[in-house]
PDB file of N, CA and C in Angstrom:
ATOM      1  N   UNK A   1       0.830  -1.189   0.000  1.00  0.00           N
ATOM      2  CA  UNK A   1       0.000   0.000   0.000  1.00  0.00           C
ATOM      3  C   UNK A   1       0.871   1.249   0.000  1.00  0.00           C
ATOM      4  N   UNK A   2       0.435   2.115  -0.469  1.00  0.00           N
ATOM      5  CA  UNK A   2       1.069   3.250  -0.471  1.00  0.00           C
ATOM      6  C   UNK A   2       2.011   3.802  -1.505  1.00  0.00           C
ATOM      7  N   UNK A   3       2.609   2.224  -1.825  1.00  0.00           N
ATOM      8  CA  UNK A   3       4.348   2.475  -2.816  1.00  0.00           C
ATOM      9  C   UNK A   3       3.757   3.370  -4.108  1.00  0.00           C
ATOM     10  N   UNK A   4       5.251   3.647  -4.289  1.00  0.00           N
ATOM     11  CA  UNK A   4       5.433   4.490  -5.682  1.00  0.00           C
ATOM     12  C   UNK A   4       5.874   3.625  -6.361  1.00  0.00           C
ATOM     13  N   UNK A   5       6.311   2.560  -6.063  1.00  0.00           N
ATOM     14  CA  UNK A   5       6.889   1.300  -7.629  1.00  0.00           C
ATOM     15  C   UNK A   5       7.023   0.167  -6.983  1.00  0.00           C
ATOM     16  N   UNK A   6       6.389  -0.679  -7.774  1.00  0.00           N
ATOM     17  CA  UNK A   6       6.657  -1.596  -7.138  1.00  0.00           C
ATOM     18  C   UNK A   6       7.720  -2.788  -7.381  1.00  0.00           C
ATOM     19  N   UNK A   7       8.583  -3.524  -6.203  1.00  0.00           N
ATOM     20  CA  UNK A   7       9.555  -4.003  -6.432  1.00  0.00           C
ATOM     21  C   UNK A   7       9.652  -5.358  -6.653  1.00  0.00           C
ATOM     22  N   UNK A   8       8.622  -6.072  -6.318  1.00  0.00           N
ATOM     23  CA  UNK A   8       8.674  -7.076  -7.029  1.00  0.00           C
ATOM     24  C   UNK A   8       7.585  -7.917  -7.259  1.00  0.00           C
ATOM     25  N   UNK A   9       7.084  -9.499  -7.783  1.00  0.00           N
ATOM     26  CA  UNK A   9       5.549  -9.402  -7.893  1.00  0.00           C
ATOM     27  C   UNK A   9       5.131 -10.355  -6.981  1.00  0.00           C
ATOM     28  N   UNK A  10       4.251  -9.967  -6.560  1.00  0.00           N
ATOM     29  CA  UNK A  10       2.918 -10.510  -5.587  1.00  0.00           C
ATOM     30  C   UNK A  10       2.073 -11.913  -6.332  1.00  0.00           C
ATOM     31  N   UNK A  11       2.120 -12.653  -5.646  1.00  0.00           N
ATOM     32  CA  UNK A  11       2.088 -13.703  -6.674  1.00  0.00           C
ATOM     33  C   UNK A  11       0.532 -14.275  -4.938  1.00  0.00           C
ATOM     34  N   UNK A  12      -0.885 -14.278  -5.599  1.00  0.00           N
ATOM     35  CA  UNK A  12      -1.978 -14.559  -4.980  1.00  0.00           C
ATOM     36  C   UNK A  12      -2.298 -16.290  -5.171  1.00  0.00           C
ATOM     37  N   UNK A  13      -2.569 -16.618  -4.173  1.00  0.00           N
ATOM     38  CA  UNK A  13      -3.706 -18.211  -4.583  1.00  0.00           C
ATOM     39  C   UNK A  13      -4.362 -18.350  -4.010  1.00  0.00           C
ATOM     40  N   UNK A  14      -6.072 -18.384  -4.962  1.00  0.00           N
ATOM     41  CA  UNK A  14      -7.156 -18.109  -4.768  1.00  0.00           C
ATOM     42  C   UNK A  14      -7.740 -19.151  -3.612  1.00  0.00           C
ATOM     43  N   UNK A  15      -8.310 -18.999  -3.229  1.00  0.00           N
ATOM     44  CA  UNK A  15      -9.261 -19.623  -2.174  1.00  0.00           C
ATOM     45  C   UNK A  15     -10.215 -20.848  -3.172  1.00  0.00           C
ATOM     46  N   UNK A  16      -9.802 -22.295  -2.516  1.00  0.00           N
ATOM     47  CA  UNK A  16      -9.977 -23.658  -3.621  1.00  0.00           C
ATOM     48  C   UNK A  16     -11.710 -23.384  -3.976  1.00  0.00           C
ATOM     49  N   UNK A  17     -12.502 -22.596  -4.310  1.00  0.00           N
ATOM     50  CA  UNK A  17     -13.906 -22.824  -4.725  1.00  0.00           C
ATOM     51  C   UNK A  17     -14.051 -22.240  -6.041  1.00  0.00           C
ATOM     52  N   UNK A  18     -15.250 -22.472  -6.245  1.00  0.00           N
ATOM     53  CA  UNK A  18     -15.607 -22.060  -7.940  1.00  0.00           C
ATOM     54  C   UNK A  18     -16.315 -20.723  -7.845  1.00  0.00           C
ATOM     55  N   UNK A  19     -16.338 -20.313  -6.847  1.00  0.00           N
ATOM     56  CA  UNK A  19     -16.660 -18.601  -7.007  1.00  0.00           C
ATOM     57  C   UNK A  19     -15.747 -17.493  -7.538  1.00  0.00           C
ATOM     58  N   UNK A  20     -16.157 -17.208  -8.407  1.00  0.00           N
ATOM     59  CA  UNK A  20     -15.382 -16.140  -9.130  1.00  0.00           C
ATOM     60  C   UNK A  20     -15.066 -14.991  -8.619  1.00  0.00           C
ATOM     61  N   UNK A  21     -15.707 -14.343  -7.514  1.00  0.00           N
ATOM     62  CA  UNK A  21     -15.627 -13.384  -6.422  1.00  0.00           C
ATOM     63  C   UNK A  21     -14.323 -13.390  -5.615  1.00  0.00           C
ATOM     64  N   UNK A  22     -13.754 -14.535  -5.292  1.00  0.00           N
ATOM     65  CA  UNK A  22     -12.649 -14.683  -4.728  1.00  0.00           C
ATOM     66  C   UNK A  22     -11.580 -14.786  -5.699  1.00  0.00           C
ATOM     67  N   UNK A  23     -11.546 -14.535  -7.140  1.00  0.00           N
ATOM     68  CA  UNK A  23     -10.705 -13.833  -7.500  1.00  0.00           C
ATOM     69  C   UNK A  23     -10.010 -12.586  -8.372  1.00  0.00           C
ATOM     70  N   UNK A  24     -11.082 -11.702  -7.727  1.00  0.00           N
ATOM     71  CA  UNK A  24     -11.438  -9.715  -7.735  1.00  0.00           C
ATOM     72  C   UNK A  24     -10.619  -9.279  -6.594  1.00  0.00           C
ATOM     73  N   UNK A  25     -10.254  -8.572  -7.559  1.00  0.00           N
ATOM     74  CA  UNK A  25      -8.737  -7.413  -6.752  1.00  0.00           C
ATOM     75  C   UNK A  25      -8.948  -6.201  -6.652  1.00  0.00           C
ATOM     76  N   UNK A  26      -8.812  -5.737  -5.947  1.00  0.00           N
ATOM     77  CA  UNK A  26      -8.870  -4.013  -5.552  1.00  0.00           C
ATOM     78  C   UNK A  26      -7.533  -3.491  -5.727  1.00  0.00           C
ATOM     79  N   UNK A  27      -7.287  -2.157  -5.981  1.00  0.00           N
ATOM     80  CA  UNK A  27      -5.606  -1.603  -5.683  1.00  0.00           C
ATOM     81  C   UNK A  27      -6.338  -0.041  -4.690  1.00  0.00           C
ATOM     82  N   UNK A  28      -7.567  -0.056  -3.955  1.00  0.00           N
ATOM     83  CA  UNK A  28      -7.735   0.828  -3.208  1.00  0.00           C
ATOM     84  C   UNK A  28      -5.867   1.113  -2.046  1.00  0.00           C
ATOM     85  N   UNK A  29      -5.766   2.600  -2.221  1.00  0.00           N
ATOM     86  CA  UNK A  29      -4.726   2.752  -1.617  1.00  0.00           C
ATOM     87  C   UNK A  29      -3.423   2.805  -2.185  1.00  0.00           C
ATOM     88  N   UNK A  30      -3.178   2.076  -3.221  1.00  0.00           N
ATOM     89  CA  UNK A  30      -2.709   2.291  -4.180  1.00  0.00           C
ATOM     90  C   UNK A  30      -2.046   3.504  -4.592  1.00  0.00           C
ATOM     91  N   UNK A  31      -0.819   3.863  -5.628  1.00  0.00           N
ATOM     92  CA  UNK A  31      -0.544   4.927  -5.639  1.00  0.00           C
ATOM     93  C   UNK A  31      -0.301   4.595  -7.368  1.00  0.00           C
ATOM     94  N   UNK A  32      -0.234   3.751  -7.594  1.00  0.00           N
ATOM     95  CA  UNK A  32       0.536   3.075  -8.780  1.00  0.00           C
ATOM     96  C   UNK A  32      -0.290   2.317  -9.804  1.00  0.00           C
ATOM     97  N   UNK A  33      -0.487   2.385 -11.424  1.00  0.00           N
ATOM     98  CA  UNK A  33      -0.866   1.566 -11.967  1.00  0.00           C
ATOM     99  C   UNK A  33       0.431   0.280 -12.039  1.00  0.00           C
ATOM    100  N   UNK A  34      -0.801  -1.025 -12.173  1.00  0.00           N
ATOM    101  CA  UNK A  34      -0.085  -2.251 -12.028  1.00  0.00           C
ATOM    102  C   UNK A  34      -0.700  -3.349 -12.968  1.00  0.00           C
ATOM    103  N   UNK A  35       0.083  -3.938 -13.757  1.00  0.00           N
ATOM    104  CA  UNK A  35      -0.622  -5.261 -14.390  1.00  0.00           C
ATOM    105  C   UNK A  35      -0.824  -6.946 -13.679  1.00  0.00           C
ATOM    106  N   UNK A  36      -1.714  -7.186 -14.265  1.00  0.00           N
ATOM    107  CA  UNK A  36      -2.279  -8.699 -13.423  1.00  0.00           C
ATOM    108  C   UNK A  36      -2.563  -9.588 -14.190  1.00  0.00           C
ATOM    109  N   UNK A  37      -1.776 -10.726 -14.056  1.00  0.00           N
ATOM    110  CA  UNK A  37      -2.512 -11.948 -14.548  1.00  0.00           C
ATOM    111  C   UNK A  37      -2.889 -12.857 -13.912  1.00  0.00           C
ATOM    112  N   UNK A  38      -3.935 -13.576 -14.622  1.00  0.00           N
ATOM    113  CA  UNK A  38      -4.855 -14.517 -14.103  1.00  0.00           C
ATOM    114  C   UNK A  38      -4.892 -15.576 -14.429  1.00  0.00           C
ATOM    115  N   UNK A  39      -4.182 -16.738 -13.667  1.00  0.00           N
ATOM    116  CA  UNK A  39      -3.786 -17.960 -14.368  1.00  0.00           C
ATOM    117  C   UNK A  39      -4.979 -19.185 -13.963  1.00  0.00           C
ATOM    118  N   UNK A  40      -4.918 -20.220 -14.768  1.00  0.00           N
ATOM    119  CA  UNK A  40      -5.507 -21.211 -14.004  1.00  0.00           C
ATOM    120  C   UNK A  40      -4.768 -22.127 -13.433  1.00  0.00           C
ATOM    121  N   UNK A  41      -5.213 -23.348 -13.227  1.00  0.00           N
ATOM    122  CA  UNK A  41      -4.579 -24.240 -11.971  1.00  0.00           C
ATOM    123  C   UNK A  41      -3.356 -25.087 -12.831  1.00  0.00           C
ATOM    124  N   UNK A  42      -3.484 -25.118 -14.236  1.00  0.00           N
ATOM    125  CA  UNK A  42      -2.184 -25.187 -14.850  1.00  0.00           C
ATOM    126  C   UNK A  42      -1.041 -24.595 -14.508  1.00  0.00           C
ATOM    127  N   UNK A  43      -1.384 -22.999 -14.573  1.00  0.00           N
ATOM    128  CA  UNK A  43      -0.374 -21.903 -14.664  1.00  0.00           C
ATOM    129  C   UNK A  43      -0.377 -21.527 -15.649  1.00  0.00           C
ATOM    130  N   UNK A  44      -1.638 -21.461 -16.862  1.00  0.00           N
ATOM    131  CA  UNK A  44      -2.127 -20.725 -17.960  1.00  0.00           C
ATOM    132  C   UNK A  44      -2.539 -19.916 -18.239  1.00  0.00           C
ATOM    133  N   UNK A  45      -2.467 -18.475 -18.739  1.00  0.00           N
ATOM    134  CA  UNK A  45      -2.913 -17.080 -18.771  1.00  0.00           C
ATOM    135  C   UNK A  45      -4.352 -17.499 -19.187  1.00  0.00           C
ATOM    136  N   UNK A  46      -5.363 -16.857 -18.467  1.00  0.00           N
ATOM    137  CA  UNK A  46      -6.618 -17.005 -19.109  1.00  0.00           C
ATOM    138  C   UNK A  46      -6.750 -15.272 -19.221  1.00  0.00           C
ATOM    139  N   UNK A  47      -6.563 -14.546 -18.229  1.00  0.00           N
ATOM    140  CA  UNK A  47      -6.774 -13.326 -18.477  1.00  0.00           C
ATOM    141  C   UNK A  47      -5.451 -12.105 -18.016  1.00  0.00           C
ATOM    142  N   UNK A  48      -5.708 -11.076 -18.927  1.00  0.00           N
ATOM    143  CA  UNK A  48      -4.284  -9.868 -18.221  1.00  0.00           C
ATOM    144  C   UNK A  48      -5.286  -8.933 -18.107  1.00  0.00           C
ATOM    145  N   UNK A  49      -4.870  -7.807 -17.107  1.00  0.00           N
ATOM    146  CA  UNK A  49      -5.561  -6.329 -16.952  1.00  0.00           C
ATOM    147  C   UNK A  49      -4.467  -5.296 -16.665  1.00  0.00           C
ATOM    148  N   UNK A  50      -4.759  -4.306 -16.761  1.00  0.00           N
ATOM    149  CA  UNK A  50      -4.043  -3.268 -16.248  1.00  0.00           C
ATOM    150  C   UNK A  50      -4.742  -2.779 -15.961  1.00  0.00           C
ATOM    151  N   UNK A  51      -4.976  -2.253 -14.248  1.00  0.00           N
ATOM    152  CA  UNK A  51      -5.547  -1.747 -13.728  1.00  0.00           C
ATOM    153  C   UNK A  51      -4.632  -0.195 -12.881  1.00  0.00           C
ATOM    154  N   UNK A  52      -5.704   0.649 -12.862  1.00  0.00           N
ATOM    155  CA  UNK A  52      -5.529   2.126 -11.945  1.00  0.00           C
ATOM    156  C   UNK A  52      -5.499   1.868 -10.185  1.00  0.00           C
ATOM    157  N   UNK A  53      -4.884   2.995 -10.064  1.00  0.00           N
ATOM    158  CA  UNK A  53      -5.332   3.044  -8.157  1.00  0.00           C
ATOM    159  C   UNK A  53      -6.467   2.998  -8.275  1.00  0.00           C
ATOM    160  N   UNK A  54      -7.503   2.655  -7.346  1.00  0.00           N
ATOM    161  CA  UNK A  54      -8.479   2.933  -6.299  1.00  0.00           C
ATOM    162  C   UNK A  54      -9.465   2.298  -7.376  1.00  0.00           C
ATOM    163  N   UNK A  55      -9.352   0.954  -7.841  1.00  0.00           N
ATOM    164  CA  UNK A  55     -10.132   0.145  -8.726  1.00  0.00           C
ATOM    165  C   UNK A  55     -10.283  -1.118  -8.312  1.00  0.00           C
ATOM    166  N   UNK A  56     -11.606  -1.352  -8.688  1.00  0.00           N
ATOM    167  CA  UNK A  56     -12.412  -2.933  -8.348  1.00  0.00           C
ATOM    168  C   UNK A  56     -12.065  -3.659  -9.253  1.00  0.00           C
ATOM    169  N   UNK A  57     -11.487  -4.755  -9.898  1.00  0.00           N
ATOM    170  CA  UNK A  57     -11.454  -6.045 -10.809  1.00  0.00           C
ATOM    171  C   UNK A  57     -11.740  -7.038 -10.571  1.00  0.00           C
ATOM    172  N   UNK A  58     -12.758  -7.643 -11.623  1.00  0.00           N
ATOM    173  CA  UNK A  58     -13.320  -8.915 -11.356  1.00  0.00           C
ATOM    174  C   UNK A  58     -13.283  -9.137 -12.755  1.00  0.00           C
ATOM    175  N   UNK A  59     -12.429 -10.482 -12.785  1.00  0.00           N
ATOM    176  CA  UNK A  59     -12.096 -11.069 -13.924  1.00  0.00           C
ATOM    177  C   UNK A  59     -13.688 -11.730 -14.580  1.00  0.00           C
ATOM    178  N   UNK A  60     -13.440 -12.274 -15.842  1.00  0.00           N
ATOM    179  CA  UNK A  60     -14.137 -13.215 -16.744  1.00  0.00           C
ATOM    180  C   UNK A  60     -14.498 -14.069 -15.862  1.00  0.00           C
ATOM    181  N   UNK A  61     -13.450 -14.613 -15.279  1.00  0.00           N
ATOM    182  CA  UNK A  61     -13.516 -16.842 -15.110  1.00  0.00           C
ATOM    183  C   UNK A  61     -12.982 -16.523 -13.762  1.00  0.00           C
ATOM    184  N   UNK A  62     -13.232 -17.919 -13.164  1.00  0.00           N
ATOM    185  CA  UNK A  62     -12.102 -17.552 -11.848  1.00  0.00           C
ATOM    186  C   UNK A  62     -10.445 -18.366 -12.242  1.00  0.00           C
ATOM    187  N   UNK A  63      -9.616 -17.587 -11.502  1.00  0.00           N
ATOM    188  CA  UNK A  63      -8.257 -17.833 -11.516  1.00  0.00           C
ATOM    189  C   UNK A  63      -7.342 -18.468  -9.833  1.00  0.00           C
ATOM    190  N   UNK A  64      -6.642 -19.481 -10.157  1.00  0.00           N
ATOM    191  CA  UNK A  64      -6.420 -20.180  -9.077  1.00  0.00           C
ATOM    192  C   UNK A  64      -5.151 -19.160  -8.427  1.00  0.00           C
ATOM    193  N   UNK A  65      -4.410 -18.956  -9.548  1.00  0.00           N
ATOM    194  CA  UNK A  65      -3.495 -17.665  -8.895  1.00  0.00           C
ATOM    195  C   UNK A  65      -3.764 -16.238  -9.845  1.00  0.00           C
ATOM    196  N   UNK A  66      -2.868 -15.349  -9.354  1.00  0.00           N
ATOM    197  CA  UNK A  66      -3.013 -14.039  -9.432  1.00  0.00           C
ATOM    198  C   UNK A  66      -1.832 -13.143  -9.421  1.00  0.00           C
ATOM    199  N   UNK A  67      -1.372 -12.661 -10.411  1.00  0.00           N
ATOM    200  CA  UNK A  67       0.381 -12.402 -10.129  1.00  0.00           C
ATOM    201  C   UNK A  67       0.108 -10.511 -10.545  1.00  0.00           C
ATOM    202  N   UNK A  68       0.629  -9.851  -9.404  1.00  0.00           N
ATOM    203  CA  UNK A  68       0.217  -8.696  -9.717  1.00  0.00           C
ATOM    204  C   UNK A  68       1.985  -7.811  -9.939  1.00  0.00           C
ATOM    205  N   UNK A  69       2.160  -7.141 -11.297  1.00  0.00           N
ATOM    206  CA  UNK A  69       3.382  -6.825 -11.431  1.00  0.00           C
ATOM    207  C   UNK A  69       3.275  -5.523 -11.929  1.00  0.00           C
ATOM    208  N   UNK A  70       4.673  -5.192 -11.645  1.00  0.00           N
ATOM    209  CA  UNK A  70       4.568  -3.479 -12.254  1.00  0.00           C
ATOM    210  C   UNK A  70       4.244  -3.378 -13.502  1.00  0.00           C
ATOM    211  N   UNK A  71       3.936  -1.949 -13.927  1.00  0.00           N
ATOM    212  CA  UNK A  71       3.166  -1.950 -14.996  1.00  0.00           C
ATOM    213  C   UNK A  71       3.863  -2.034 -16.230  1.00  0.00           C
ATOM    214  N   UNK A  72       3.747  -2.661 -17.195  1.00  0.00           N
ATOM    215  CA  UNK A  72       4.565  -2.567 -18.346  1.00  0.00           C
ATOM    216  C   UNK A  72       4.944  -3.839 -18.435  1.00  0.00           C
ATOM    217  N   UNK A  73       5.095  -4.824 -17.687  1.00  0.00           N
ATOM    218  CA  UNK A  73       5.268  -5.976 -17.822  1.00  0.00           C
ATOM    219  C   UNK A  73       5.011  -7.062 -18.604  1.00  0.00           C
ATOM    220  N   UNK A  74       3.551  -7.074 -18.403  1.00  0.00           N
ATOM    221  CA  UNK A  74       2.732  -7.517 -19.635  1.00  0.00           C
ATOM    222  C   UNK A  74       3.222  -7.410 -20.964  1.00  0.00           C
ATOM    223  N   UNK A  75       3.632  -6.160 -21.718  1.00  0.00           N
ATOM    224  CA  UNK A  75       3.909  -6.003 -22.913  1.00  0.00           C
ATOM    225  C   UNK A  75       5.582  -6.442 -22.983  1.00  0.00           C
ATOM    226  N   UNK A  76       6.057  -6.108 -22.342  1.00  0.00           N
ATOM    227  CA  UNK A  76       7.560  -5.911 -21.948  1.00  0.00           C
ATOM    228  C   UNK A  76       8.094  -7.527 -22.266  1.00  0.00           C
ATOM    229  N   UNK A  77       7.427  -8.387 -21.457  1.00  0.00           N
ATOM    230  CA  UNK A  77       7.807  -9.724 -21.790  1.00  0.00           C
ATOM    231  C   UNK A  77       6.621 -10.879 -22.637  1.00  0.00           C
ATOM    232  N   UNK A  78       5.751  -9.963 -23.334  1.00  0.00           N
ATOM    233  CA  UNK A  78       4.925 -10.892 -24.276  1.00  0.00           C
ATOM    234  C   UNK A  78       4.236 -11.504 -23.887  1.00  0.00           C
ATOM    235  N   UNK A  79       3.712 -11.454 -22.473  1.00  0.00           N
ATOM    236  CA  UNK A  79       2.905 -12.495 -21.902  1.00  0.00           C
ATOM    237  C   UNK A  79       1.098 -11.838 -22.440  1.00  0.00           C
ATOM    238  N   UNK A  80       0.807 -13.606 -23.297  1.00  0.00           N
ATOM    239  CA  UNK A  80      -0.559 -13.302 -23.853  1.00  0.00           C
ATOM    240  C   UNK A  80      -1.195 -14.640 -23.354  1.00  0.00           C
ATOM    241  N   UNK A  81      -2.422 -14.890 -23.524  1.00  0.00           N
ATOM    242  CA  UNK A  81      -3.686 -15.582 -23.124  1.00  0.00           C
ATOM    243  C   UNK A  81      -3.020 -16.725 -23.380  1.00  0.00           C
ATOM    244  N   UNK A  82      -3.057 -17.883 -22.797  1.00  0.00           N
ATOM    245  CA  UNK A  82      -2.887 -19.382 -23.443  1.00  0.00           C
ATOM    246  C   UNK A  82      -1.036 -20.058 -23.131  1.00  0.00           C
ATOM    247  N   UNK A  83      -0.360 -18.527 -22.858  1.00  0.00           N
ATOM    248  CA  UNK A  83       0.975 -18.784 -21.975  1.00  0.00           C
ATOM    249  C   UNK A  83       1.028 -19.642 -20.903  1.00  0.00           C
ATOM    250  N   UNK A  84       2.287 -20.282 -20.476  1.00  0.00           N
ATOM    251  CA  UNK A  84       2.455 -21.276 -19.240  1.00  0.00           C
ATOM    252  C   UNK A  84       3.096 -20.628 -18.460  1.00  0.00           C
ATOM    253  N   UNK A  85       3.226 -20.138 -17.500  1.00  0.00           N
ATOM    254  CA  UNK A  85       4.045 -19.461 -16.670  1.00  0.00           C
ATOM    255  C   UNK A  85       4.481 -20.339 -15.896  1.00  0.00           C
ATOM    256  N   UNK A  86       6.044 -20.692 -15.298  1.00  0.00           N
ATOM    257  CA  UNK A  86       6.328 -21.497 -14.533  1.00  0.00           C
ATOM    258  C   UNK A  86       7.174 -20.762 -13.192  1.00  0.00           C
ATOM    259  N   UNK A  87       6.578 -20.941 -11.715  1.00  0.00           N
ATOM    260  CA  UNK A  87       6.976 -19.991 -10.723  1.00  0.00           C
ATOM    261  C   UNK A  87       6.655 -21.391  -9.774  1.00  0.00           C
ATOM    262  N   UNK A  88       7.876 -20.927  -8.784  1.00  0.00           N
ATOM    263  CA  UNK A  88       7.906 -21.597  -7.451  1.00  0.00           C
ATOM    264  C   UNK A  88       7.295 -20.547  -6.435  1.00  0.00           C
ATOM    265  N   UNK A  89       6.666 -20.953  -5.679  1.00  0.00           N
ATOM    266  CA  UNK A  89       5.852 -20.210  -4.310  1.00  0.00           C
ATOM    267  C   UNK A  89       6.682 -21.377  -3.224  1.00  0.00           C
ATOM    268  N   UNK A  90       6.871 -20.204  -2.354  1.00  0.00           N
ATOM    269  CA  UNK A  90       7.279 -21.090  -1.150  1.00  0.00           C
ATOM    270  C   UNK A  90       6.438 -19.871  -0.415  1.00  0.00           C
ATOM    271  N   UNK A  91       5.557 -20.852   0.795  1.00  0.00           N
ATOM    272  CA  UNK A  91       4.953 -20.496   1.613  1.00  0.00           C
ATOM    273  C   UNK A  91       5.457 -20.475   2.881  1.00  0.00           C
ATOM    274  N   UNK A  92       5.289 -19.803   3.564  1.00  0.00           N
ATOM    275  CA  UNK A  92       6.257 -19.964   5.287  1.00  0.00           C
ATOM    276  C   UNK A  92       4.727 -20.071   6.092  1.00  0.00           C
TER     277      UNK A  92
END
């Protein structure tokens, strides 16, 4: 909250149900536009956004994760619909 840039990405996993509600993002507080993708339980782009501060998003479909990165990213490294993204999460 608050930042002017952000440093690195936030990587979300959705809550295991088929409600699509649980995976809508806010950047209330926010200072910064930021891009988001929305993978499924593969790790397949189903959806990207670029979203403003102080905005509600609620995707198409629901998404099992949620990777929220600085803005420009998206274009910067080509990431389009139907991509595999491969990321380790370690949880503590």
């Amino acid at each position: 909250m608050f930042k002017k840039d952000l440093e690195y990405i936030l990587v979300i996993k959705t809550a295991n149900s088929n409600v699509k509600i649980y995976s809508s993002i806010h950047t209330f507080f926010m200072r910064i536009n930021i891009d988001v993708i929305f993978l499924n339980e593969e790790k397949k782009v189903i959806e990207t956004a670029h979203i403003s501060p102080w905005k509600f998003y609620n995707p198409k479909n629901k998404a099992h994760y949620i990777l929220e990165l600085k803005e420009g990213s998206i274009k910067k490294y080509k990431i389009k619909i139907g991509d595999k993204l491969d990321f380790v999460c370690e949880f503590i």
